[in-house]
N, C-alpha and C. Protein backbone atom coordinates (compact mmCIF):
# COMPACT_ATOMS: atom_id res chain seq x y z
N UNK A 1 192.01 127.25 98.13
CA UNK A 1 190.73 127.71 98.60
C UNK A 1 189.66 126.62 98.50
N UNK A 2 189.44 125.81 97.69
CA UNK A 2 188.41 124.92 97.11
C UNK A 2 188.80 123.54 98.47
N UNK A 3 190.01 123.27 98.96
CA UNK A 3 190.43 123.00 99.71
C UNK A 3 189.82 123.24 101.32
N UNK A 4 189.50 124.30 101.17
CA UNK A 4 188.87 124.88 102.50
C UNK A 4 187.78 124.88 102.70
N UNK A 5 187.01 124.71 101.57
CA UNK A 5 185.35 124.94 101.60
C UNK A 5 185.25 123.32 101.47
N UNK A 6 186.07 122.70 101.39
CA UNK A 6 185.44 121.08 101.71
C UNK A 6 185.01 120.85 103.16
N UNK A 7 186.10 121.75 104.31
CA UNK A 7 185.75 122.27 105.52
C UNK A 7 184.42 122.67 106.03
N UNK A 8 184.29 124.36 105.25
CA UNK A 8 183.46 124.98 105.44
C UNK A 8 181.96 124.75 104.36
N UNK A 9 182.16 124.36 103.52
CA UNK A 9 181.06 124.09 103.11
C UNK A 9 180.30 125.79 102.31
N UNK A 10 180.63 126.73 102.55
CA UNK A 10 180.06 127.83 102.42
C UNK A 10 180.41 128.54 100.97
N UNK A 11 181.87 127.91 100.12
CA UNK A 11 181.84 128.61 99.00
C UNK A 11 181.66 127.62 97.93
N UNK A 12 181.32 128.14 96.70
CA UNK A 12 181.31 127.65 95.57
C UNK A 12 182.27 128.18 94.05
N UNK A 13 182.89 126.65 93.92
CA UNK A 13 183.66 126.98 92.84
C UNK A 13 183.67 126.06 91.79
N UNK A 14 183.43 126.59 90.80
CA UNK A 14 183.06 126.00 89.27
C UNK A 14 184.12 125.75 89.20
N UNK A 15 184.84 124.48 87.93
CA UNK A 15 185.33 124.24 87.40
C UNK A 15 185.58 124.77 86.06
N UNK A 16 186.60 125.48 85.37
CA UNK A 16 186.24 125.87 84.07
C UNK A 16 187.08 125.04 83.03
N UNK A 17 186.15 125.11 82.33
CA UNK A 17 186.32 124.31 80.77
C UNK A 17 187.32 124.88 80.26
N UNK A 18 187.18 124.18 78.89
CA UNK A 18 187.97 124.97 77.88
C UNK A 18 187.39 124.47 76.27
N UNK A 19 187.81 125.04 75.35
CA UNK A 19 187.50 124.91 73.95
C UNK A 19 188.37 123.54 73.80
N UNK A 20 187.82 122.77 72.24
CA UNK A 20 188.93 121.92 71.74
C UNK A 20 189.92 122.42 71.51
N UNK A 21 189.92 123.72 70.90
CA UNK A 21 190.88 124.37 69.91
C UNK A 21 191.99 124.88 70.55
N UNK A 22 191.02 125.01 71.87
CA UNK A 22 192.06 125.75 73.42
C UNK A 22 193.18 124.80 73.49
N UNK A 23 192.67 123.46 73.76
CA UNK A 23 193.05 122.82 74.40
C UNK A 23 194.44 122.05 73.54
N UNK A 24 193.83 121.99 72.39
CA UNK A 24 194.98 121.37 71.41
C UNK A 24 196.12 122.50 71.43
N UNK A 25 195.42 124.15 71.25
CA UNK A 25 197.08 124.52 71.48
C UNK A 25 198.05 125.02 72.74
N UNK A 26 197.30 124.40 74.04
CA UNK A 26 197.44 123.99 75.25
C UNK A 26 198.47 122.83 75.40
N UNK A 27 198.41 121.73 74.19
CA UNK A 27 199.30 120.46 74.23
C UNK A 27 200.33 121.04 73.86
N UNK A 28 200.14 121.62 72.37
CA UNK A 28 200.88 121.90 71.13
C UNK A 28 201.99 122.60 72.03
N UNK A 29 202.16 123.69 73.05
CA UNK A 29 202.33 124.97 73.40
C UNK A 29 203.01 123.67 74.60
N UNK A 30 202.59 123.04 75.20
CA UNK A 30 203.46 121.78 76.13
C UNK A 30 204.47 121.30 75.40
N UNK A 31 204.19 120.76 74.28
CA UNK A 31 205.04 120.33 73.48
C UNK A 31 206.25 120.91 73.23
N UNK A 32 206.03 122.06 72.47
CA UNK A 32 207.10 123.47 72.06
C UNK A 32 208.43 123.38 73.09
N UNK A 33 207.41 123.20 74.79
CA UNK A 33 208.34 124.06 75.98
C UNK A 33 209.18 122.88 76.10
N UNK A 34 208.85 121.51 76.17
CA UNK A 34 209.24 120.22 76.30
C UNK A 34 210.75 120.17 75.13
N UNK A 35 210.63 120.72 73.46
CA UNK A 35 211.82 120.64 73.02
C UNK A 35 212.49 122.20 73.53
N UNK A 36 212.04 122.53 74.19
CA UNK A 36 213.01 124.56 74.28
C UNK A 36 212.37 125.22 72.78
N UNK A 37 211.32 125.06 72.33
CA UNK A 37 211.35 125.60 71.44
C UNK A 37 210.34 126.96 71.57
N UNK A 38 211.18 127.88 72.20
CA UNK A 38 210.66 129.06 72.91
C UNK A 38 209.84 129.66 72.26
N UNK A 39 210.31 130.51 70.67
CA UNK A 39 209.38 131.00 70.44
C UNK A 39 208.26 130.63 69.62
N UNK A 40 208.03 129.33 69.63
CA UNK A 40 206.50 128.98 68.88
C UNK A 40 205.70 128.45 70.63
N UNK A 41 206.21 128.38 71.37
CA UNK A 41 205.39 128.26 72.38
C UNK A 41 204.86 129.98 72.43
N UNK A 42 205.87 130.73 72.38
CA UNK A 42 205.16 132.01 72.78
C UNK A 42 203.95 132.22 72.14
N UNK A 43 204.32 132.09 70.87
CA UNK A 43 202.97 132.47 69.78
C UNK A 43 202.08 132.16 69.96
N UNK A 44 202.25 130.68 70.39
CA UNK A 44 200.59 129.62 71.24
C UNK A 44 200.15 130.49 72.06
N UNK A 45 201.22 130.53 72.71
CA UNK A 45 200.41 131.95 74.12
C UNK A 45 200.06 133.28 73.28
N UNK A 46 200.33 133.61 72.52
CA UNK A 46 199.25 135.11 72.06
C UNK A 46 198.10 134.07 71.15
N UNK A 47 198.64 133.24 70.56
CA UNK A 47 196.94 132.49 69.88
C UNK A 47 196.07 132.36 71.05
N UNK A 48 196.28 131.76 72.31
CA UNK A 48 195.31 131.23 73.18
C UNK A 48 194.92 133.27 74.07
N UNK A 49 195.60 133.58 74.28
CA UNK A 49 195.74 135.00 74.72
C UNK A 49 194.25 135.77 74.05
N UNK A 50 194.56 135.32 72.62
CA UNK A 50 193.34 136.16 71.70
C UNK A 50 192.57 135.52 71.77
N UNK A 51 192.08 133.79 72.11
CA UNK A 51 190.98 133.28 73.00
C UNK A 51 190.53 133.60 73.86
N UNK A 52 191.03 134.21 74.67
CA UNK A 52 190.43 134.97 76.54
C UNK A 52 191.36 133.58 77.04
N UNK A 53 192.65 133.30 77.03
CA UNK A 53 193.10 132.40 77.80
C UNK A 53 194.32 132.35 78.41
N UNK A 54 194.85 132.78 79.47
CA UNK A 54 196.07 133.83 79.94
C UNK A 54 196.88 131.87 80.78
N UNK A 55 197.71 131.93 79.74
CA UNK A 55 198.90 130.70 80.53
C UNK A 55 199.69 131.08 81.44
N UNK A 56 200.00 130.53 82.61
CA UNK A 56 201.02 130.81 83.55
C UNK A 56 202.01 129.55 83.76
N UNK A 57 203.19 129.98 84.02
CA UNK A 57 204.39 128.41 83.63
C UNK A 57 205.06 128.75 85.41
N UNK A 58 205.03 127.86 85.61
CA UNK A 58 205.44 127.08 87.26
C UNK A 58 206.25 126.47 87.06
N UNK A 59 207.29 126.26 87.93
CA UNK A 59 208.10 125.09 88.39
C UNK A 59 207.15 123.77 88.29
N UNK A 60 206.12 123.80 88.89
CA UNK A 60 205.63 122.31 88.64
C UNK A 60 204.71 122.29 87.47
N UNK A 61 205.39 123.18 86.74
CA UNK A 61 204.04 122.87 85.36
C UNK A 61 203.53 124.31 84.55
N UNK A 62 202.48 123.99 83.75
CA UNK A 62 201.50 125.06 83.19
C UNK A 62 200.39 125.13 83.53
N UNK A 63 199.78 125.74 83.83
CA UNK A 63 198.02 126.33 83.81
C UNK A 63 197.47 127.44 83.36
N UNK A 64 196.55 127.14 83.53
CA UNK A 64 195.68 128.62 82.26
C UNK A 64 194.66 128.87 83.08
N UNK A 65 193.90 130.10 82.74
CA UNK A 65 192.77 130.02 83.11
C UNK A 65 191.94 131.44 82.12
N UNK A 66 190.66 131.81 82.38
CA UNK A 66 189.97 132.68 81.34
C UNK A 66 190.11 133.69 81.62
N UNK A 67 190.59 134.81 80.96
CA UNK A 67 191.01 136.24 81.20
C UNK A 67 189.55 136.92 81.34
């Protein structure tokens, strides 16, 4: 979408941040998936979860964004 309004010019879309704290267990939680180490990545995801921060895992990757 952000893609399209370079076009149109008509919408606006913020960029969103994140906390340090987010973000370190954003690596940490990369890290985990990188050895298979399934369930302490999960846990990252209910720590960041109880931040307002909902992870989604892709074929090309991870992203988050604010619940």
């Amino acid at each position: 979408m952000a893609g399209l309004d370079t076009v149109l010019g008509i919408m606006h879309f913020e960029e969103e941040t994140i906390g340090i704290e987010s973000l370190q267990l954003l690596n940490e939680r990369n890290a985990m998936r990188k050895e298979r180490r399934w369930q302490e990545a999960d846990a990252i995801r209910e720590k960041l979860a109880a931040l307002g921060i909902d992870v989604y895992d892709t074929p090309q990757g991870s992203f988050w964004r604010h619940i």
